[in-house]
N, C-alpha and C. Protein backbone atom coordinates (compact mmCIF):
# COMPACT_ATOMS: atom_id res chain seq x y z
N UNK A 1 0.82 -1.18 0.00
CA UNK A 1 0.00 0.00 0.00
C UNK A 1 0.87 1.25 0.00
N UNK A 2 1.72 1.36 1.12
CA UNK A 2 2.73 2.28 1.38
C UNK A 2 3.34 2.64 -0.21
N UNK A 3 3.67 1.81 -1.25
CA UNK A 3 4.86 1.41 -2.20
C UNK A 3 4.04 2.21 -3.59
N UNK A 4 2.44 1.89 -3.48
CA UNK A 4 1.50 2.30 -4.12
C UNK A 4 1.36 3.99 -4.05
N UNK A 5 1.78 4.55 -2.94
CA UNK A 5 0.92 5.50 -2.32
C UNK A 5 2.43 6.46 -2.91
N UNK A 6 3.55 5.97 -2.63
CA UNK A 6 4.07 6.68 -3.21
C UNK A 6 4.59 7.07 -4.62
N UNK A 7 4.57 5.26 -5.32
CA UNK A 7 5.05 5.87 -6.75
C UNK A 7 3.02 6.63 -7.11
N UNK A 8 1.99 6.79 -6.67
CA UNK A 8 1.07 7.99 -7.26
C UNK A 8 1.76 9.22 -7.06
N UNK A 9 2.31 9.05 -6.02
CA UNK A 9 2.71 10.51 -5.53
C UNK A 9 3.79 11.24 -6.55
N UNK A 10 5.03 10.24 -6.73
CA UNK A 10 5.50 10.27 -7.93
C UNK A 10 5.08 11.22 -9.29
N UNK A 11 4.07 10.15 -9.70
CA UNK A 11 3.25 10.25 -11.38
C UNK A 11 3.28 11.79 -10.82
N UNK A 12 2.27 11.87 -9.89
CA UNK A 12 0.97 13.32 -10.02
C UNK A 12 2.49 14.21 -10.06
N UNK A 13 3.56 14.43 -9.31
CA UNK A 13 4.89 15.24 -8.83
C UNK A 13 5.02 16.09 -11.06
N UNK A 14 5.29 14.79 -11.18
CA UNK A 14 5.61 14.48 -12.73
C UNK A 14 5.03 14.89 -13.54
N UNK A 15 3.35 14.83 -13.09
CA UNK A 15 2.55 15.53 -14.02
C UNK A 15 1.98 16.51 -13.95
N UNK A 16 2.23 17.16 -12.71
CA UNK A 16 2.24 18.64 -12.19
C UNK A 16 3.18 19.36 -13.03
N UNK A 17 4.32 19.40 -12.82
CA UNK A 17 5.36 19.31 -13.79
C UNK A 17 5.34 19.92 -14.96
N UNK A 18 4.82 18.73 -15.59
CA UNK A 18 4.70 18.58 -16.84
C UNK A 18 3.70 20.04 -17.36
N UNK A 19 2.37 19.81 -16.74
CA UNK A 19 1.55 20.70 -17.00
C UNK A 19 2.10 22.52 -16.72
N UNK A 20 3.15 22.39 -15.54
CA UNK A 20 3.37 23.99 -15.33
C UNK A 20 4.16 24.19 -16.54
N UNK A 21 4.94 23.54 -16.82
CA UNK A 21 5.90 23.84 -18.09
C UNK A 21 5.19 24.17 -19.01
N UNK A 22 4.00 24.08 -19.68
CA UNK A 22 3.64 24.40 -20.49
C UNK A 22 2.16 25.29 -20.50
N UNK A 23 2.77 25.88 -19.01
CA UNK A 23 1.19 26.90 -18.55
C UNK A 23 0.80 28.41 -19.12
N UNK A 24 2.07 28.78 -20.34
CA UNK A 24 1.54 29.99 -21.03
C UNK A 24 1.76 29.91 -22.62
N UNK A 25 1.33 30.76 -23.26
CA UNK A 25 1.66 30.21 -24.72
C UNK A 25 2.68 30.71 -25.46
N UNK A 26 3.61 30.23 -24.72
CA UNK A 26 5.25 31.33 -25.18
C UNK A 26 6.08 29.83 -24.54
N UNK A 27 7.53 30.28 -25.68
CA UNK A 27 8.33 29.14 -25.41
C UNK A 27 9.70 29.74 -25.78
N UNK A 28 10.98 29.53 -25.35
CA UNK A 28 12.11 30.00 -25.39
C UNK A 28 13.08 29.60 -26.51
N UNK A 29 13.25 30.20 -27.91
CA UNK A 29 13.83 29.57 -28.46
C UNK A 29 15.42 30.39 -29.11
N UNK A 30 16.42 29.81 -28.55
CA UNK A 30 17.55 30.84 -29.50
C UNK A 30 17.85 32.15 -28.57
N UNK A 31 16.99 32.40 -27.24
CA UNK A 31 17.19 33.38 -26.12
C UNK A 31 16.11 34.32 -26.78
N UNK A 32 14.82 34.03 -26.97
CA UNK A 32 14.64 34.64 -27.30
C UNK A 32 12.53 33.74 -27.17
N UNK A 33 11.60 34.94 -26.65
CA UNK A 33 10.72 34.80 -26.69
C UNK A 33 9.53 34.43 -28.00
N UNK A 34 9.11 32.78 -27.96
CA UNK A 34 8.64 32.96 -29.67
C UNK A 34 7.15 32.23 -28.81
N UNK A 35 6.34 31.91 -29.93
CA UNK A 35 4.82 30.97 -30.06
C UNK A 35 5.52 29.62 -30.30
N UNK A 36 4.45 28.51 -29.74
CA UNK A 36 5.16 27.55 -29.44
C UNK A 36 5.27 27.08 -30.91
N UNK A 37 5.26 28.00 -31.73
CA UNK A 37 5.61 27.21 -33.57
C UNK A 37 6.48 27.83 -33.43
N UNK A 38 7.60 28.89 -32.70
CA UNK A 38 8.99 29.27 -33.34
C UNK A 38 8.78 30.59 -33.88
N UNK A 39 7.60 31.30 -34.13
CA UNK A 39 7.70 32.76 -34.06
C UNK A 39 8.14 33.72 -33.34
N UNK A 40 9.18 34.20 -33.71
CA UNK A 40 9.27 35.69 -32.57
C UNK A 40 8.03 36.17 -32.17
N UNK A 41 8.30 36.95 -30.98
CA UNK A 41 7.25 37.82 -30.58
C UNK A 41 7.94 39.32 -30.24
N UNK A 42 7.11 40.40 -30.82
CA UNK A 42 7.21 41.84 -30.50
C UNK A 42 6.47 42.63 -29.58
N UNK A 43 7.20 43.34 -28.96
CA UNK A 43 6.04 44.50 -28.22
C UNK A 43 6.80 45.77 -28.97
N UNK A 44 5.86 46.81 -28.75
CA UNK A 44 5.57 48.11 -29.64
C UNK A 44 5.86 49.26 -28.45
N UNK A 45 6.87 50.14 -28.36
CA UNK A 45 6.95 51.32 -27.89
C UNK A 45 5.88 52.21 -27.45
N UNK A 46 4.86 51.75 -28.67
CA UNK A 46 3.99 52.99 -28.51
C UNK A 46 2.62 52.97 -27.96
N UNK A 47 2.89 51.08 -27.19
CA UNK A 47 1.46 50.72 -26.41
C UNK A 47 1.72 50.90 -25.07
N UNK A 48 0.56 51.23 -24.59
CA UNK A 48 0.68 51.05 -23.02
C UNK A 48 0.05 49.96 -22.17
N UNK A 49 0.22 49.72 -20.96
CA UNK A 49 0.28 48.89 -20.30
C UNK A 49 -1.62 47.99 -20.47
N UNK A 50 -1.51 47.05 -20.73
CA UNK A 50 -2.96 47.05 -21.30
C UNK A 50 -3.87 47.27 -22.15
N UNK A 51 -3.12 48.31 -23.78
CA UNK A 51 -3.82 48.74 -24.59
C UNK A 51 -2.74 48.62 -25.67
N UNK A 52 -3.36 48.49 -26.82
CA UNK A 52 -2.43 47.90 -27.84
C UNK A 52 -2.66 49.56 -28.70
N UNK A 53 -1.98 50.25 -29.21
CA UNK A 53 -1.34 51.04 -30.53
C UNK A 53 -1.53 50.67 -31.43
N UNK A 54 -1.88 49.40 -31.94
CA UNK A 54 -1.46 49.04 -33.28
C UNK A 54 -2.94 48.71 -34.12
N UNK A 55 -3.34 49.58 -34.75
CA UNK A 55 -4.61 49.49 -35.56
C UNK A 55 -4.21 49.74 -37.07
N UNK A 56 -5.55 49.76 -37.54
CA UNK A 56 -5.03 49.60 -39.05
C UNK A 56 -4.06 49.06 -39.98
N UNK A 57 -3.70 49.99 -40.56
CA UNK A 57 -2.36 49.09 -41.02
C UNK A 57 -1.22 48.84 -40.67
N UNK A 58 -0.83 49.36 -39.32
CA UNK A 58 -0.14 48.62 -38.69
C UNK A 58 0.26 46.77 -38.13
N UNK A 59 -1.47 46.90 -37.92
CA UNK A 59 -1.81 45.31 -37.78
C UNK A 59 -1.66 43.85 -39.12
N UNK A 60 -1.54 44.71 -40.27
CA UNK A 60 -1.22 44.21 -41.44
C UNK A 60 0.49 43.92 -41.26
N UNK A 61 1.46 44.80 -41.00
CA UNK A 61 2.16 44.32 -40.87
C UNK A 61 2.73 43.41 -39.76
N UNK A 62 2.13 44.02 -38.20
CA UNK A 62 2.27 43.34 -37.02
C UNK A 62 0.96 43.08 -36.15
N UNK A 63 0.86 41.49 -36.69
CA UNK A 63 -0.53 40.90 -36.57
C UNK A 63 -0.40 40.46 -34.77
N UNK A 64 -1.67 40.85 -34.41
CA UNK A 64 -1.17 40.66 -32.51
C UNK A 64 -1.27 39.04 -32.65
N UNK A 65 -0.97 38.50 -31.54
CA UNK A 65 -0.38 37.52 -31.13
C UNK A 65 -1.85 36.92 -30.34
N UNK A 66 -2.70 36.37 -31.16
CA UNK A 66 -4.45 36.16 -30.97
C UNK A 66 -4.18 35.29 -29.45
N UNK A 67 -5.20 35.15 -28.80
CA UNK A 67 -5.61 34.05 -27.86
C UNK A 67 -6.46 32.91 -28.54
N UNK A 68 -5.69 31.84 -28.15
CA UNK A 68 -6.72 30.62 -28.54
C UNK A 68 -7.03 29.57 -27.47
N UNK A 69 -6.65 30.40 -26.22
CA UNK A 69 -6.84 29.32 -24.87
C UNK A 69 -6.76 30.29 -24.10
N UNK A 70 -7.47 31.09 -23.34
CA UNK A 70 -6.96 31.98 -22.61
C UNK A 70 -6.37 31.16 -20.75
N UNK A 71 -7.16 29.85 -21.12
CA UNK A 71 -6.85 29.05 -19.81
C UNK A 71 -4.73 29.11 -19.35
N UNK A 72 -4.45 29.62 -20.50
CA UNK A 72 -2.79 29.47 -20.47
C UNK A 72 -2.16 30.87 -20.15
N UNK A 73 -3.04 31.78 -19.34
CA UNK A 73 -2.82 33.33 -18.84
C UNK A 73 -2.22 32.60 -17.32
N UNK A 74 -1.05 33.38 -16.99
CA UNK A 74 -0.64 33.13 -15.74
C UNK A 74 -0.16 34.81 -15.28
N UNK A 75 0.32 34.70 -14.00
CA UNK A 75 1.03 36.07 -13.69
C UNK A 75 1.67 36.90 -14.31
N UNK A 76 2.22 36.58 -15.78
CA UNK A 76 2.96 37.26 -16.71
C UNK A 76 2.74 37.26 -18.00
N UNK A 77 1.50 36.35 -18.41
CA UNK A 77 1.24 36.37 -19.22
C UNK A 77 -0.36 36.35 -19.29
N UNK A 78 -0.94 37.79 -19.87
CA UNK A 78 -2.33 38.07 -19.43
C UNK A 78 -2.93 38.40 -20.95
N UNK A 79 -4.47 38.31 -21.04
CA UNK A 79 -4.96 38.96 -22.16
C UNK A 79 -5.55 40.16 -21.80
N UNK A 80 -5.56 40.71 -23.32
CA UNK A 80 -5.96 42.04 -23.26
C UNK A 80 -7.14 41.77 -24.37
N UNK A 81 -8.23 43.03 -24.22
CA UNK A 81 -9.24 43.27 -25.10
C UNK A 81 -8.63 44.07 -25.96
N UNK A 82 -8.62 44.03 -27.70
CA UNK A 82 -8.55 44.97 -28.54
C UNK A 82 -9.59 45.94 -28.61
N UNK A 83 -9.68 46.89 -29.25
CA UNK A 83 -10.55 47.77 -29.73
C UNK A 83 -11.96 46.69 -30.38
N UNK A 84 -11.43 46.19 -31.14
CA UNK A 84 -12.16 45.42 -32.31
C UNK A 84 -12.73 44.01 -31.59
N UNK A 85 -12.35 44.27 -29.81
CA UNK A 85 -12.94 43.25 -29.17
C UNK A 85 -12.14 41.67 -29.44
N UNK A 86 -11.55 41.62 -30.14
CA UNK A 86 -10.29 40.42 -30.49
C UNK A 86 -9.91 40.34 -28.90
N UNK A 87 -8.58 39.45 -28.72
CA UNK A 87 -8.63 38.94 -27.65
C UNK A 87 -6.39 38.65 -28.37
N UNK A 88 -5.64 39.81 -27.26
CA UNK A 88 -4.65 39.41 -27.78
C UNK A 88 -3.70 38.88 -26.01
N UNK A 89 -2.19 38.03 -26.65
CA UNK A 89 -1.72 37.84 -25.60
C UNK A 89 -0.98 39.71 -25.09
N UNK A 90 -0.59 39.52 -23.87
CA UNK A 90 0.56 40.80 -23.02
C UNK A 90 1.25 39.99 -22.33
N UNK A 91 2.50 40.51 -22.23
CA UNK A 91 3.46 40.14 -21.22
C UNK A 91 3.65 41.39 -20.43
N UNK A 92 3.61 40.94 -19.29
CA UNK A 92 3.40 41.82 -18.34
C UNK A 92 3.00 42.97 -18.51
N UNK A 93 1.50 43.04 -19.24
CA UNK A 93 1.19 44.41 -19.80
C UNK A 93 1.29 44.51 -20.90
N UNK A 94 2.09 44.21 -21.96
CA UNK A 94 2.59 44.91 -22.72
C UNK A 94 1.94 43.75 -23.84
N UNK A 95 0.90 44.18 -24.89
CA UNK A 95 0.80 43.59 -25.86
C UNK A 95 1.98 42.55 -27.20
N UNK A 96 1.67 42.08 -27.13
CA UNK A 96 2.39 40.87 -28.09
C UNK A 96 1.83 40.99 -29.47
N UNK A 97 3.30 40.59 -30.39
CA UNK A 97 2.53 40.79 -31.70
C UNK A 97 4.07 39.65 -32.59
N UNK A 98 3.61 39.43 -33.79
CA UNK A 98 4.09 38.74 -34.84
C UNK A 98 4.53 39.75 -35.60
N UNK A 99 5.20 39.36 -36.71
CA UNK A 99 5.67 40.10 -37.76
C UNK A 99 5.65 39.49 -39.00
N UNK A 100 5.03 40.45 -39.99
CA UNK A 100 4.43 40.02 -41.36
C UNK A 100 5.70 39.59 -41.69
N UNK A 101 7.04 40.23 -41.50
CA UNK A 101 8.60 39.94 -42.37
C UNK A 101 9.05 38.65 -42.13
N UNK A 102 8.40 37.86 -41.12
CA UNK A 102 9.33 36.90 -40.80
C UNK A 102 7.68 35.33 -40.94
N UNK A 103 9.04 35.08 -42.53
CA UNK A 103 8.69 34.15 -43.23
C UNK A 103 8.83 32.64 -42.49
N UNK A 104 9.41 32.47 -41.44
CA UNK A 104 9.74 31.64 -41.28
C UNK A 104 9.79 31.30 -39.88
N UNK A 105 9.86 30.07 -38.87
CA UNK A 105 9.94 30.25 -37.57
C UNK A 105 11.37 30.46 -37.16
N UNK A 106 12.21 31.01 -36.39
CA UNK A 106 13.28 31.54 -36.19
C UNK A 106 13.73 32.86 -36.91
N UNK A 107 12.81 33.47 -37.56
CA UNK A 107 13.06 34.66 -38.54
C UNK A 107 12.59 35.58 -37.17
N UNK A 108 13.97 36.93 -37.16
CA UNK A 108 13.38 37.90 -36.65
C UNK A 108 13.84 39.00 -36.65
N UNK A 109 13.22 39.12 -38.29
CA UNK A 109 13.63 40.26 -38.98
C UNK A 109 12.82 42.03 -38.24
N UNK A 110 11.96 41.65 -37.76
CA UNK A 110 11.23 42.72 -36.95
C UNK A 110 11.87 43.70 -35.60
N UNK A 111 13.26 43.01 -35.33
CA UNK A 111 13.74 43.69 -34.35
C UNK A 111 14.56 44.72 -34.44
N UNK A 112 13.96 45.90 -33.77
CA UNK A 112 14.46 47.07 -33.54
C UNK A 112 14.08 47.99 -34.65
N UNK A 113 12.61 47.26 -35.25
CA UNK A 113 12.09 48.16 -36.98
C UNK A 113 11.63 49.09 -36.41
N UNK A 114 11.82 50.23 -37.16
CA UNK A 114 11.67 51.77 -36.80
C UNK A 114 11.79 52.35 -35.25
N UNK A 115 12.89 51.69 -34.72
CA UNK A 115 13.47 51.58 -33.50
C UNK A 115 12.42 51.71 -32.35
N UNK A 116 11.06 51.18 -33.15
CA UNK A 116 9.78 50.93 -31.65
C UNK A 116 9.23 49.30 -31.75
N UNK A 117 10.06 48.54 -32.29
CA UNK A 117 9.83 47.55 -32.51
C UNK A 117 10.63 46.58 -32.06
N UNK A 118 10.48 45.55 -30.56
CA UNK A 118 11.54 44.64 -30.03
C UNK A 118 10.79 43.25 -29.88
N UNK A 119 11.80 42.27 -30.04
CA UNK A 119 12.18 41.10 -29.47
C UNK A 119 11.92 40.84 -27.86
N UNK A 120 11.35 40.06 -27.11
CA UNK A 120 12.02 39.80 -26.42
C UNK A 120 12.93 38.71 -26.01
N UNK A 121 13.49 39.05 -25.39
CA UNK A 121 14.97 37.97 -24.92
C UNK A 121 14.79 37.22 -23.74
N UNK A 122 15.62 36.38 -23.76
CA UNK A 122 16.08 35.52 -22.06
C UNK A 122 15.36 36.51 -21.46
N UNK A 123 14.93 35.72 -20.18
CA UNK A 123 14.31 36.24 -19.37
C UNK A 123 13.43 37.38 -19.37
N UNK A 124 13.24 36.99 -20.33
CA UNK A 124 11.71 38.27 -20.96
C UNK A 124 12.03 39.26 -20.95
N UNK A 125 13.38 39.95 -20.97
CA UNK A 125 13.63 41.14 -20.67
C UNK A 125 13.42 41.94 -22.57
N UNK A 126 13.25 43.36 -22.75
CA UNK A 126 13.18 44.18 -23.66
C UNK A 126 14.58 43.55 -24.64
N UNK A 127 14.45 43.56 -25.83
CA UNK A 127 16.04 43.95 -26.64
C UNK A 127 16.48 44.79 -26.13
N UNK A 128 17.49 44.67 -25.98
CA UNK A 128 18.69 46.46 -26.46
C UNK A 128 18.64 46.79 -27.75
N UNK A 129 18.47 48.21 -27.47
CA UNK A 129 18.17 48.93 -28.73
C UNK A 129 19.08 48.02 -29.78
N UNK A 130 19.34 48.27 -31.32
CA UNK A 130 20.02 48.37 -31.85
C UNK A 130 19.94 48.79 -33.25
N UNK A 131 21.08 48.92 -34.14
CA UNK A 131 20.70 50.13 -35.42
C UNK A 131 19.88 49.09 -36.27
N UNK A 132 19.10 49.84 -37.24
CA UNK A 132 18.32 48.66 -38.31
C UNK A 132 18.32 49.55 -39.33
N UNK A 133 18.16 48.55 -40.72
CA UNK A 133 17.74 49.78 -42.21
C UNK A 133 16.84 50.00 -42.02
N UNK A 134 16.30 51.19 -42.70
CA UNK A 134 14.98 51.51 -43.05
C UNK A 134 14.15 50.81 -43.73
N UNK A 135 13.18 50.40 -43.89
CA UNK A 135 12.29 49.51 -44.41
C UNK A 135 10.91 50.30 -44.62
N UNK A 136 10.87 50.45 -45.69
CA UNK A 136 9.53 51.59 -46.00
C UNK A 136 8.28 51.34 -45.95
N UNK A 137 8.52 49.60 -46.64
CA UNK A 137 6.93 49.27 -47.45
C UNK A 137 6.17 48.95 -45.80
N UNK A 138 6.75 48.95 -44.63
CA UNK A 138 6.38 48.40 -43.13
C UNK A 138 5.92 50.19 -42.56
N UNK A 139 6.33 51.49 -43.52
CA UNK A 139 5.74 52.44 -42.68
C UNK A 139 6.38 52.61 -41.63
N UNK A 140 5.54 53.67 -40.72
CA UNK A 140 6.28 54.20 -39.16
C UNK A 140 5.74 53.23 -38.56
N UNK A 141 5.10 51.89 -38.44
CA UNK A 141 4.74 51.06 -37.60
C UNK A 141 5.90 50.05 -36.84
């Protein structure tokens, strides 16, 4: 009974575990914050804590980062209401978004575009600035 009681104790340890690891919808790839397919993710300079900036055609190029489970919101990772009533992810506040440029998963051509546009990194922290070309057909977004 005793022998029973503990390998359950075991499993559940294991599958507690298991389940926190995968309790928000962000995953670490390359030092660097992506969707669990390998997309970067961006936040925008010009949103504030809870409200996203990015309408119109902005959103054409940097499509927010939708909810499709909101059950996977924890302390740092919360949703926000759009304007348009959509339903996007935030990290700590700060709206999440994709980038039309990056064709590919590990592409992250979006960082530091029109120097209001970051990555985040290890430990969720902001990019450091850094220089980028100009890129027109993306606008001041």
């Amino acid at each position: 009974m005793k022998r029973k009681l503990i390998a359950l104790t075991f499993i559940s340890t294991i599958l507690a575990t298991s389940f926190s690891a995968q309790a928000n919808p962000t995953t670490e790839k390359g030092g660097v914050l992506t969707t669990k397919e390998g997309r970067a993710l961006y936040t925008f300079d010009k949103d504030s804590t809870g409200h996203s900036n990015c309408s119109g055609g902005c959103l054409a190029a940097w499509p927010p980062f939708a909810v499709s489970n909101a059950a996977m919101a924890d302390a740092d990772f919360t949703v926000i209401k759009r304007e348009d009533g959509t339903q996007q992810w935030a990290y700590e506040g700060k709206p999440l978004y994709l980038f039309s440029g990056d064709a590919n998963p590990g592409d992250m051509n979006g960082d530091n575009k029109n120097g209001v546009w970051h990555l985040i990194r290890s430990g969720a922290k902001p990019a450091a600035a850094k220089p980028s070309s100009s890129y027109s057909s993306y606008g001041s977004y």
